[in-house]
Protein backbone atom coordinates (compact mmCIF):
# COMPACT_ATOMS: atom_id res chain seq x y z
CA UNK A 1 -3.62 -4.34 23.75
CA UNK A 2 -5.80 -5.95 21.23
CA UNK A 3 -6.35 -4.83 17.33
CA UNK A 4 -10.29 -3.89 19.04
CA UNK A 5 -9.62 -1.93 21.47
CA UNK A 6 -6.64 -0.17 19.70
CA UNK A 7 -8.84 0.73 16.93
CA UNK A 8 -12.01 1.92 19.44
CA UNK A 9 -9.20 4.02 21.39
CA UNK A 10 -8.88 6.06 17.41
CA UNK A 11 -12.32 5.91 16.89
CA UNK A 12 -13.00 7.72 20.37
CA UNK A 13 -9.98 10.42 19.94
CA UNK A 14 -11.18 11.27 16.27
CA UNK A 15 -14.72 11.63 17.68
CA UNK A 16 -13.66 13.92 20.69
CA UNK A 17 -11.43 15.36 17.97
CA UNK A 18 -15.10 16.05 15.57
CA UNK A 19 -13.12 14.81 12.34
CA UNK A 20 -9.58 12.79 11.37
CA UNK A 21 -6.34 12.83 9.79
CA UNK A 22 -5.41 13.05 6.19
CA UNK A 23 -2.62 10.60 7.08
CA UNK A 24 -2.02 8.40 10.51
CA UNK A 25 1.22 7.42 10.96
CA UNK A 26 1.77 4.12 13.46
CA UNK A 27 3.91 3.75 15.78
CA UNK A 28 4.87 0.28 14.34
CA UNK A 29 2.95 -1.34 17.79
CA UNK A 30 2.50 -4.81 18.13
CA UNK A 31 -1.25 -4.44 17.58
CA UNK A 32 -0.90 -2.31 14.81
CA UNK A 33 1.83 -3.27 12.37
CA UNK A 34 2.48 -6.90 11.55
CA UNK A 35 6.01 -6.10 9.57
CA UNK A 36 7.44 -3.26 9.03
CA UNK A 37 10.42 -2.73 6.86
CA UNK A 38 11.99 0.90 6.23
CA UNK A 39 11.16 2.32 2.88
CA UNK A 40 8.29 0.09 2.21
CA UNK A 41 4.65 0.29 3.05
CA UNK A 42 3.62 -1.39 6.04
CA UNK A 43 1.91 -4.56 6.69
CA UNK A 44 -1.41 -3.76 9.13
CA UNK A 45 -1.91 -6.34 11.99
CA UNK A 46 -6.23 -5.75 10.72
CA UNK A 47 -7.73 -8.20 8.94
């Protein structure tokens, strides 16, 4: 999956969803997260 279309599948649900989420909370995917190390922010894979 790339960083697009991961980010156009969110953009589609929050539209069918008429609004978004205070917070969103990855899933640490490949596409997504770049590093992630526990009890730190993480590091988005989006430029």
């Amino acid at each position: 999956m790339t960083s697009q279309s991961w980010l156009m599948a969110h953009i589609h649900a929050f539209e069918c969803f008429n609004g978004v989420t205070e917070v969103l909370v990855s899933d640490n995917l490949k596409t997504g997260v770049n590093k992630a190390v526990r009890g730190t922010s993480i590091k988005l894979g989006i430029p």
